[in-house]
Protein backbone atom coordinates (compact mmCIF):
# COMPACT_ATOMS: atom_id res chain seq x y z
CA UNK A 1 84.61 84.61 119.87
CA UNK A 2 82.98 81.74 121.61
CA UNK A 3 83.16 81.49 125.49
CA UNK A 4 85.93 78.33 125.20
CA UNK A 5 88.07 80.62 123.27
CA UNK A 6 87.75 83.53 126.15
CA UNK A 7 88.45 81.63 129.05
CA UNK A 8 91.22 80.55 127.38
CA UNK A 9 92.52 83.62 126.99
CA UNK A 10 92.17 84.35 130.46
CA UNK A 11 94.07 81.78 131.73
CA UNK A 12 97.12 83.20 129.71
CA UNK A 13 96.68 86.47 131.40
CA UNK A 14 97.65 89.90 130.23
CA UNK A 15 100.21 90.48 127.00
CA UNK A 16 100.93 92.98 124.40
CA UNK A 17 98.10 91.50 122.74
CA UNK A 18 95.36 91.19 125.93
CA UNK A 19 94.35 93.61 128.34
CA UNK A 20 91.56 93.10 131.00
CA UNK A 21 89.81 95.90 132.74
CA UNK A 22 86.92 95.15 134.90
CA UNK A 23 85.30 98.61 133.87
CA UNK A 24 85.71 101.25 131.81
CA UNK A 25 84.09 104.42 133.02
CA UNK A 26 86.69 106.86 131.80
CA UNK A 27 87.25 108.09 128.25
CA UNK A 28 90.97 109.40 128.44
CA UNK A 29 91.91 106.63 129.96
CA UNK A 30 90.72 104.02 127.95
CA UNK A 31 91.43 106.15 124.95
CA UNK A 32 95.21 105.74 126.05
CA UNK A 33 95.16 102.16 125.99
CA UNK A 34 93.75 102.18 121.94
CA UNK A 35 95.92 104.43 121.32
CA UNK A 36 98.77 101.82 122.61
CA UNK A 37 97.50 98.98 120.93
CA UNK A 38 97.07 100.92 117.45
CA UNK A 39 100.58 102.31 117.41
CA UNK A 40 101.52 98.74 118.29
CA UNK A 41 100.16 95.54 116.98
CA UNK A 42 96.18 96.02 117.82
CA UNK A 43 95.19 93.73 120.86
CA UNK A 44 91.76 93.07 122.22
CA UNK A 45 90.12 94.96 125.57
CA UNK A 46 88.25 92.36 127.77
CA UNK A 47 85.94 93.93 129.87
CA UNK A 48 84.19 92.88 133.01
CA UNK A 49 87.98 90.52 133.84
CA UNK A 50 89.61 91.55 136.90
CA UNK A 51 93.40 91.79 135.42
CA UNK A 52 95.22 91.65 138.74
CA UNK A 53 93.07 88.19 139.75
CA UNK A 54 91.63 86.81 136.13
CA UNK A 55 88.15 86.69 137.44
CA UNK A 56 85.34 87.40 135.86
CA UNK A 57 82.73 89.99 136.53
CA UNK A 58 80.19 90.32 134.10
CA UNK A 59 78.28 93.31 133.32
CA UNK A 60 74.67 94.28 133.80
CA UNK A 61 72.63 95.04 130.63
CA UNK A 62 72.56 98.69 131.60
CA UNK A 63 76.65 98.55 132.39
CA UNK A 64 77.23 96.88 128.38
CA UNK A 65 75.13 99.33 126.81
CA UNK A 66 76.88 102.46 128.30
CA UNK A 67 80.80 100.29 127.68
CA UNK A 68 79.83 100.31 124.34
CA UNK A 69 79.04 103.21 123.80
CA UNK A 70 81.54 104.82 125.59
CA UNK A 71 84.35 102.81 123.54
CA UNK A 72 83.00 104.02 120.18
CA UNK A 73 82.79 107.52 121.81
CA UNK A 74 86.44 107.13 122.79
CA UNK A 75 87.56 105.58 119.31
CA UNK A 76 86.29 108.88 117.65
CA UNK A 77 86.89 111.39 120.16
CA UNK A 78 89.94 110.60 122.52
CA UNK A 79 92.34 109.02 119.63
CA UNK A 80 94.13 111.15 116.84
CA UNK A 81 93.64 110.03 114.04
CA UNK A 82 90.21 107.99 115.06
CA UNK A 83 90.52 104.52 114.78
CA UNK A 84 87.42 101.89 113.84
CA UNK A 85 86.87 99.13 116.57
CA UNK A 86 84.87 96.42 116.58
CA UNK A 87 83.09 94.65 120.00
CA UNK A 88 81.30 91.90 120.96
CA UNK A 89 79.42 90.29 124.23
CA UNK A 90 80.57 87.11 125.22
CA UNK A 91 78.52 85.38 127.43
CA UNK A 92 80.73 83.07 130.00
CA UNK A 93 79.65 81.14 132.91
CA UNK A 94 76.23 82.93 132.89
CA UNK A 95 77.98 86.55 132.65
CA UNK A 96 78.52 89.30 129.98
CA UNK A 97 81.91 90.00 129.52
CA UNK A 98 82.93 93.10 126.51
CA UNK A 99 85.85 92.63 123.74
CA UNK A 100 86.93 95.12 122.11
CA UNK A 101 88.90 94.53 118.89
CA UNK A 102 91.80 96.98 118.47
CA UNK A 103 93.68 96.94 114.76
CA UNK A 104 96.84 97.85 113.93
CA UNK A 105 96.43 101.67 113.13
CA UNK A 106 97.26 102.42 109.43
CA UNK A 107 97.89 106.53 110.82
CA UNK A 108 100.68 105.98 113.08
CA UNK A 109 101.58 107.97 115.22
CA UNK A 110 98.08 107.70 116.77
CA UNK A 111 98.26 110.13 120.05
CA UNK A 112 95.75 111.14 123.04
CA UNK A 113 94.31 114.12 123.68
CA UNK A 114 96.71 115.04 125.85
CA UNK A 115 99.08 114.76 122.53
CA UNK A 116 100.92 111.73 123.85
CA UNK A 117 101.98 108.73 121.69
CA UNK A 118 101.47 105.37 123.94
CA UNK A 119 102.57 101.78 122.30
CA UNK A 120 102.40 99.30 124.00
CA UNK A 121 105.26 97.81 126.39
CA UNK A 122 104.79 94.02 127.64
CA UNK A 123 101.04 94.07 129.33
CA UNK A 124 101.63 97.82 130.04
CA UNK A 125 102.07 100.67 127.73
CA UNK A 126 104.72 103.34 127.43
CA UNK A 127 105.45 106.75 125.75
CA UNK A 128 107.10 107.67 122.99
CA UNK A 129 109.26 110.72 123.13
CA UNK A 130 112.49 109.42 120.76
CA UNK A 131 112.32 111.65 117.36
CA UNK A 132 113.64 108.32 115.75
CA UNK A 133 111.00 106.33 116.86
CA UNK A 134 108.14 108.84 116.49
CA UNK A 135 109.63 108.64 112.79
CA UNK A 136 109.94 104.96 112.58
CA UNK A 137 105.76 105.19 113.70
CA UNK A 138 105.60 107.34 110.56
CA UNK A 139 107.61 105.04 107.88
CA UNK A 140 105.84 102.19 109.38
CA UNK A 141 102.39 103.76 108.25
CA UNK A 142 104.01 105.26 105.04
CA UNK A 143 103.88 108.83 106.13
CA UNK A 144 107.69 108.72 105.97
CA UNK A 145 110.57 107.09 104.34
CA UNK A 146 113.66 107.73 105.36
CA UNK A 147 115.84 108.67 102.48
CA UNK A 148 113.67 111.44 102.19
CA UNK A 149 114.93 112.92 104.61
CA UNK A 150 117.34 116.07 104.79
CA UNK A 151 120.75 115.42 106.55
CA UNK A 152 121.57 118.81 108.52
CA UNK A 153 124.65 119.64 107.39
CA UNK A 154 125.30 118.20 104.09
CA UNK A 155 125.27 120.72 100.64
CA UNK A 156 125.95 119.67 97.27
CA UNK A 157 129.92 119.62 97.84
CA UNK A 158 129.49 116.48 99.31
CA UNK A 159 128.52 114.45 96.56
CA UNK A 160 130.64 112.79 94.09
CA UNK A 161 129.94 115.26 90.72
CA UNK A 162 131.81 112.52 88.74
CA UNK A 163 130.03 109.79 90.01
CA UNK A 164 126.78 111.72 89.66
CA UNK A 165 127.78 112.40 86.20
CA UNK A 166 127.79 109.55 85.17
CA UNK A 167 125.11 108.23 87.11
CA UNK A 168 123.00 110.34 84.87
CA UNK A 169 123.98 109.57 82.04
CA UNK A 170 123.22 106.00 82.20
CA UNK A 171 119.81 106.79 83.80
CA UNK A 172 119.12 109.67 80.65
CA UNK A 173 121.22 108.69 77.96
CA UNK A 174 122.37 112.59 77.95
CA UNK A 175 124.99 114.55 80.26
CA UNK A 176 124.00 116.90 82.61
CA UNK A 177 124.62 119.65 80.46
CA UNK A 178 122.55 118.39 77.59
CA UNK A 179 119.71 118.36 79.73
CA UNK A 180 119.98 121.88 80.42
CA UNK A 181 120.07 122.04 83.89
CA UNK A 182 122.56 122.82 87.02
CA UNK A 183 123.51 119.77 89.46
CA UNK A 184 121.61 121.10 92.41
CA UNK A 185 118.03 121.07 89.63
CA UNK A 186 118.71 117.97 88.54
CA UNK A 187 119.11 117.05 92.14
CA UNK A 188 116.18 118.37 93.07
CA UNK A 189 113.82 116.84 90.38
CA UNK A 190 114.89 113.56 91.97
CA UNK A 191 113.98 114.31 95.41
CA UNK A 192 118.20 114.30 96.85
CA UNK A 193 118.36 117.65 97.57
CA UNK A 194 115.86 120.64 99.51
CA UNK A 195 116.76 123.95 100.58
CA UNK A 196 120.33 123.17 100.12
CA UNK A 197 120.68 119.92 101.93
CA UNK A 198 120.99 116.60 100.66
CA UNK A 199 118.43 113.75 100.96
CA UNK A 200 119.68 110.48 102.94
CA UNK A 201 118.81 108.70 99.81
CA UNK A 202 121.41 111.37 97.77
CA UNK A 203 123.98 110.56 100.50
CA UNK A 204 124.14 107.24 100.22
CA UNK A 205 124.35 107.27 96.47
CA UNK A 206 126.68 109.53 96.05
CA UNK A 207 128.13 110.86 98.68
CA UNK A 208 131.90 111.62 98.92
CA UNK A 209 132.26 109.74 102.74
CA UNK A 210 128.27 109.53 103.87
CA UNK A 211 129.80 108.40 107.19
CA UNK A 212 130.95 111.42 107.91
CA UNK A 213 126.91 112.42 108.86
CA UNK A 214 125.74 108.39 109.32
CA UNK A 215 128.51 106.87 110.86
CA UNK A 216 126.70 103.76 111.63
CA UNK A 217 125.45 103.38 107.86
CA UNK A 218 128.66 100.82 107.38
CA UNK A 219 129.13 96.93 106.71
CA UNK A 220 130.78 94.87 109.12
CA UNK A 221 132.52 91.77 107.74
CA UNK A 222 133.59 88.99 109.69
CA UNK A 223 134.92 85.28 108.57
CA UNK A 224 134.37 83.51 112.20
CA UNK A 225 135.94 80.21 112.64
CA UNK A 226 133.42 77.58 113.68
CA UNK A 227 129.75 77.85 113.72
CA UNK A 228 128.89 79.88 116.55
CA UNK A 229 129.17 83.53 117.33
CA UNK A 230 130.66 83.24 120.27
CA UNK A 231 134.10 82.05 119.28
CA UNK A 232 137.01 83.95 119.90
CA UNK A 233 138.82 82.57 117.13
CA UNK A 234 138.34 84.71 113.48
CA UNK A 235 140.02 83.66 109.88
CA UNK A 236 139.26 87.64 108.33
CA UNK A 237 138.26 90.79 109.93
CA UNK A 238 138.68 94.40 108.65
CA UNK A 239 137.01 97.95 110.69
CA UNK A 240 133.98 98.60 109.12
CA UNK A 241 133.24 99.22 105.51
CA UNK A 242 131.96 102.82 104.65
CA UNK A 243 131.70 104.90 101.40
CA UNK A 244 128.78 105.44 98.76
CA UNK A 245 126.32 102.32 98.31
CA UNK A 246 128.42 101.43 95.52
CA UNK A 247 131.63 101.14 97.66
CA UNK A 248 129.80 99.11 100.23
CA UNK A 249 128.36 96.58 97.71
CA UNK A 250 131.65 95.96 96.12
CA UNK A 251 133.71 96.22 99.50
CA UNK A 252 131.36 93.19 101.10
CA UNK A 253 131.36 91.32 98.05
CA UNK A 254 135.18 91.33 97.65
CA UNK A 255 134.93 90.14 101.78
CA UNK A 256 132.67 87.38 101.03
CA UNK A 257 133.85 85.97 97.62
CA UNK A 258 137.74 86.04 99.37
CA UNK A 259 136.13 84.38 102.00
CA UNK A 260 134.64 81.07 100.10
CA UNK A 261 135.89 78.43 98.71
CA UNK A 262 136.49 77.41 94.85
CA UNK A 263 135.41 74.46 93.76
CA UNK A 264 136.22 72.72 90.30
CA UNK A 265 132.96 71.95 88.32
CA UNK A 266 134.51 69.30 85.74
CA UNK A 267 137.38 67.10 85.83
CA UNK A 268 140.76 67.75 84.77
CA UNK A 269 143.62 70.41 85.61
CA UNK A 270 142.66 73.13 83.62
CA UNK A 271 138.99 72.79 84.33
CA UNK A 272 137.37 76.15 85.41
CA UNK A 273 136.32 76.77 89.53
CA UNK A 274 133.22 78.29 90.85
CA UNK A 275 132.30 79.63 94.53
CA UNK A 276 130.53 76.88 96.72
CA UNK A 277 127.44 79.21 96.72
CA UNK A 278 126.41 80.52 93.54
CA UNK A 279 127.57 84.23 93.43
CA UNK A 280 124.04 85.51 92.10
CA UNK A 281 122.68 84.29 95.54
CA UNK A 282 125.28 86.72 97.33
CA UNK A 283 125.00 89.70 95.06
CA UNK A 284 120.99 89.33 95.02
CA UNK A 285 120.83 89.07 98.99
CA UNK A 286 123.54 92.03 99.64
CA UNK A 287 121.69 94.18 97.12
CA UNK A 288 118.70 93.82 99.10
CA UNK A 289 120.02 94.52 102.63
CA UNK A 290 121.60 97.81 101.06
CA UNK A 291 118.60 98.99 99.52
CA UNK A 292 115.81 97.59 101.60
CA UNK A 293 117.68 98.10 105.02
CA UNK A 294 115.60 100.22 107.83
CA UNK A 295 117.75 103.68 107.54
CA UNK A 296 115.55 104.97 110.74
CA UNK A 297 117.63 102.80 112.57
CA UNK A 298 121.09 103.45 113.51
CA UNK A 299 122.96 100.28 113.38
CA UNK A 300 125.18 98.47 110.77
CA UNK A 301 124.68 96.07 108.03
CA UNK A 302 126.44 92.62 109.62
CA UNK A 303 127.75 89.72 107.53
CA UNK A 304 129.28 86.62 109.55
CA UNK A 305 130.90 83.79 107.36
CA UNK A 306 130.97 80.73 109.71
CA UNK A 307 132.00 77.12 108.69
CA UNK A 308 128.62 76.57 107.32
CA UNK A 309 126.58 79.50 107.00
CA UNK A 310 126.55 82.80 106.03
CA UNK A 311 124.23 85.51 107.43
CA UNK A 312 123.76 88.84 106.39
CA UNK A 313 121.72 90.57 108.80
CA UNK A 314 119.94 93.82 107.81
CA UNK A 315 118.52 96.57 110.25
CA UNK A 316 114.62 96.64 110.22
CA UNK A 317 111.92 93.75 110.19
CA UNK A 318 110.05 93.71 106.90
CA UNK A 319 108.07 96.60 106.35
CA UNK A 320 104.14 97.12 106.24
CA UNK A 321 102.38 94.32 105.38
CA UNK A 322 105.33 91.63 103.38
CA UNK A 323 106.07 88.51 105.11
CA UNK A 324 108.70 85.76 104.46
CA UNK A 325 105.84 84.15 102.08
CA UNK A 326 104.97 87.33 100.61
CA UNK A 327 108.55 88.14 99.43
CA UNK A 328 109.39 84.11 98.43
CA UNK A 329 106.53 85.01 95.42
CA UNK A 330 108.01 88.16 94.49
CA UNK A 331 106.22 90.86 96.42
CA UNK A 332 107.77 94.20 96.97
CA UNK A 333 106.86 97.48 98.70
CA UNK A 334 109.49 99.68 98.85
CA UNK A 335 111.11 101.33 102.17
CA UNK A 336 113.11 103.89 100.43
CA UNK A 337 112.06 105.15 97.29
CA UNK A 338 115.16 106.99 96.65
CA UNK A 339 116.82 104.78 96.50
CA UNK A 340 114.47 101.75 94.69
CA UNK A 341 114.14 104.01 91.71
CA UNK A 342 117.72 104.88 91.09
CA UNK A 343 120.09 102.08 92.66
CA UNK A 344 119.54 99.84 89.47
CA UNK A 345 121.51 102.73 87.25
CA UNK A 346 124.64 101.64 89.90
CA UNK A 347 124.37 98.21 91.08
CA UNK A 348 122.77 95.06 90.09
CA UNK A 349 119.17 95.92 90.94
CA UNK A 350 116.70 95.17 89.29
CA UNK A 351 113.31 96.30 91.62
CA UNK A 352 110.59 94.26 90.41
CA UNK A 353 110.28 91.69 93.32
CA UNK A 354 112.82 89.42 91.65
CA UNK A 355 115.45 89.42 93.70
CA UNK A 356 114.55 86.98 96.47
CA UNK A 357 112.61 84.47 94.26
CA UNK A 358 116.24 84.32 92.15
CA UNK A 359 118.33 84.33 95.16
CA UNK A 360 115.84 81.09 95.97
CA UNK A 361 116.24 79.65 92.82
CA UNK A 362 120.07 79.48 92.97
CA UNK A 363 120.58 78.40 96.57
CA UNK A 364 117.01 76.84 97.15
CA UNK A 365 118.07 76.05 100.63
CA UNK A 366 118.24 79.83 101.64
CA UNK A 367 116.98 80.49 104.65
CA UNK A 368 115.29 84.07 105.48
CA UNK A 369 113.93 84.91 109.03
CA UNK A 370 112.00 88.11 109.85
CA UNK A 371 112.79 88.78 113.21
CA UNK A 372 110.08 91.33 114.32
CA UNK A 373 111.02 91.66 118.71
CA UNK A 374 114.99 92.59 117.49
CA UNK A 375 113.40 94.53 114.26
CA UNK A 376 116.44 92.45 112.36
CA UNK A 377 115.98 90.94 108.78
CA UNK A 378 118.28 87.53 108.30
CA UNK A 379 119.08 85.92 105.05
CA UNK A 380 121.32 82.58 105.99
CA UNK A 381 122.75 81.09 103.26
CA UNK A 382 124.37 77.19 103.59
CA UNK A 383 127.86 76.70 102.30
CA UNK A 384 128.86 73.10 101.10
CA UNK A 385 130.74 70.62 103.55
């Protein structure tokens, strides 16, 4: 970093991203602060900047020596799990100003020594005391997925045995009994059920009514009239969709499709209709909010069907490292691996990365938005004047 580059980001003050200090003389304390920016989005430390005025006051050769080592002390010693930083001097307006390059932790939950998880919160930091977001910390390093998890209450009575029947025999070629084993073993092999309780990932595959333990693990469906959200006025609306993943995909599909219009694709009267978006666009981008949805969070899968658009908005910002360019090419990391290895005995899933590239290919004028501040995913898809 050159010394143009730092006074300009003084002049934009403090952010989640930039933190001044004008010295650092306590390990805890600046330990707290890494331990923010790691469970967050990294940042940089600039020391020797006043943060309340933006001035700068450089340190002595004696005061950088000691910073620095007192950082890399504090990056070892006063973060759990350490974390690697990297620093640099600066010289700016004949002063020595410290910054300290914070990553993105790949061991989230980082904590203190006190024990305390910090991310950070505007310029300031916070803690984190929410089970669901100490677990989102863990997916979000890959610690943790969440149809891994156990669902208090559940036993294997509350799974469709028919359903699971003959999910198994598509995924085996044999029944159950031909493979020599009870339900609840062939449950377990696949990771739905531990010490009598069913996975999330079980649940939503086959569960009898998984709502009954997730109630916000629905679909909402609404065909709005006009093109903004806001309008009072709706054409269809029905309570939320629940059941099995199954039942959702073919609920939301039946909503949409009903929703669309036909149009004829060759002259004449007799002359077969198609849906003004291709319906491998819809099935390919419903799939994907079903199965790629964040399940840490408890909200609902919402599809609006305005005059132009449709949007299906899925819970969770893309996970780990995949952007908008990553997943246009194909890639895929997995949220829940529950349910990425088994959906595609049920629904029209194929798990290879294909999905959005096809979805592209049909309706190239898709439009997908990865909204990280609302932790949203939104596929918008343009319907014909």
């Amino acid at each position: 970093m050159d010394a143009l580059e730092l006074l300009d980001l003084i002049q934009m003050g403090e952010s989640s991203k930039v933190q001044f200090k004008v010295r650092v003389n306590n390990a805890n304390s600046i330990g707290a602060e890494m331990v923010a920016f790691s469970n967050t989005k990294g940042g940089l430390i600039i020391i020797g900047v006043d943060d309340k005025t933006g001035e700068i006051n450089g340190l002595s050769f004696e005061e950088l020596q000691a910073t620095n080592e007192l950082l890399a002390n504090s990056a070892s010693n006063n973060v759990k799990a350490p974390i690697y930083i990297y620093t640099e001097t600066v010289k700016v307006e004949e002063q020595y100003v410290i910054v300290a390059h914070i990553s993105e932790g790949s061991s989230k939950p980082h904590m203190d020594n006190n024990g305390i998880i910090w991310v950070k919160n505007g310029s300031d930091k916070r803690k984190v005391i929410a089970k669901e977001e100490i677990a989102r910390l863990l997916q979000s390093s890959g610690n943790l997925f969440a149809d891994e998890t156990l669902v208090n209450g559940t036993t294997v009575n509350d799974l469709d045995e028919d359903f699971f029947k003959e999910f198994i025999i598509s995924k085996t070629k044999k029944t159950i009994e031909e493979l020599g084993q009870s339900t609840s073993a062939v449950l377990s092999n696949l990771g739905m059920i531990k010490e009598g309780k069913l996975s999330l990932g079980g649940l939503l595959l086959f569960g009898k009514n998984p709502q009954q333990f997730r109630p916000t693990f629905t679909v909402q469906c609404v065909s709005i009239v006009g093109n903004d959200i806001s309008s009072n006025e709706y054409r269809d609306k029905e309570e939320p969709f629940s059941g099995n993943l199954k039942e959702l995909y073919e609920k939301t599909l039946s909503f949409i499709t009903r929703n669309l219009r036909k149009q004829q694709t060759k002259d004449g009267f007799n002359s077969q209709s198609e849906l003004e978006i291709p319906i491998q666009t819809i099935e390919e981008l419903l799939v994907n909010a079903l199965i790629h949805r964040d399940y840490f969070i408890s909200s609902t899968i919402k599809v609006f069907i305005f005059d132009n658009r449709i949007e299906i908005i899925s819970p969770g910002k893309l996970p780990n490292t995949l952007t908008i360019d990553n997943i246009k090419i194909g890639t895929s990391i997995p949220r829940n691996p529950i349910l990425f290895t088994n959906a595609r005995y049920i629904l029209p899933f194929v798990g290879v990365g294909s999905g959005i590239p096809r979805a592209i290919e049909n309706s190239p004028d898709l439009e997908l938005i990865n909204d990280v501040d609302r932790e949203v995913f939104t596929s918008i898809i343009k319907r014909t004047e």
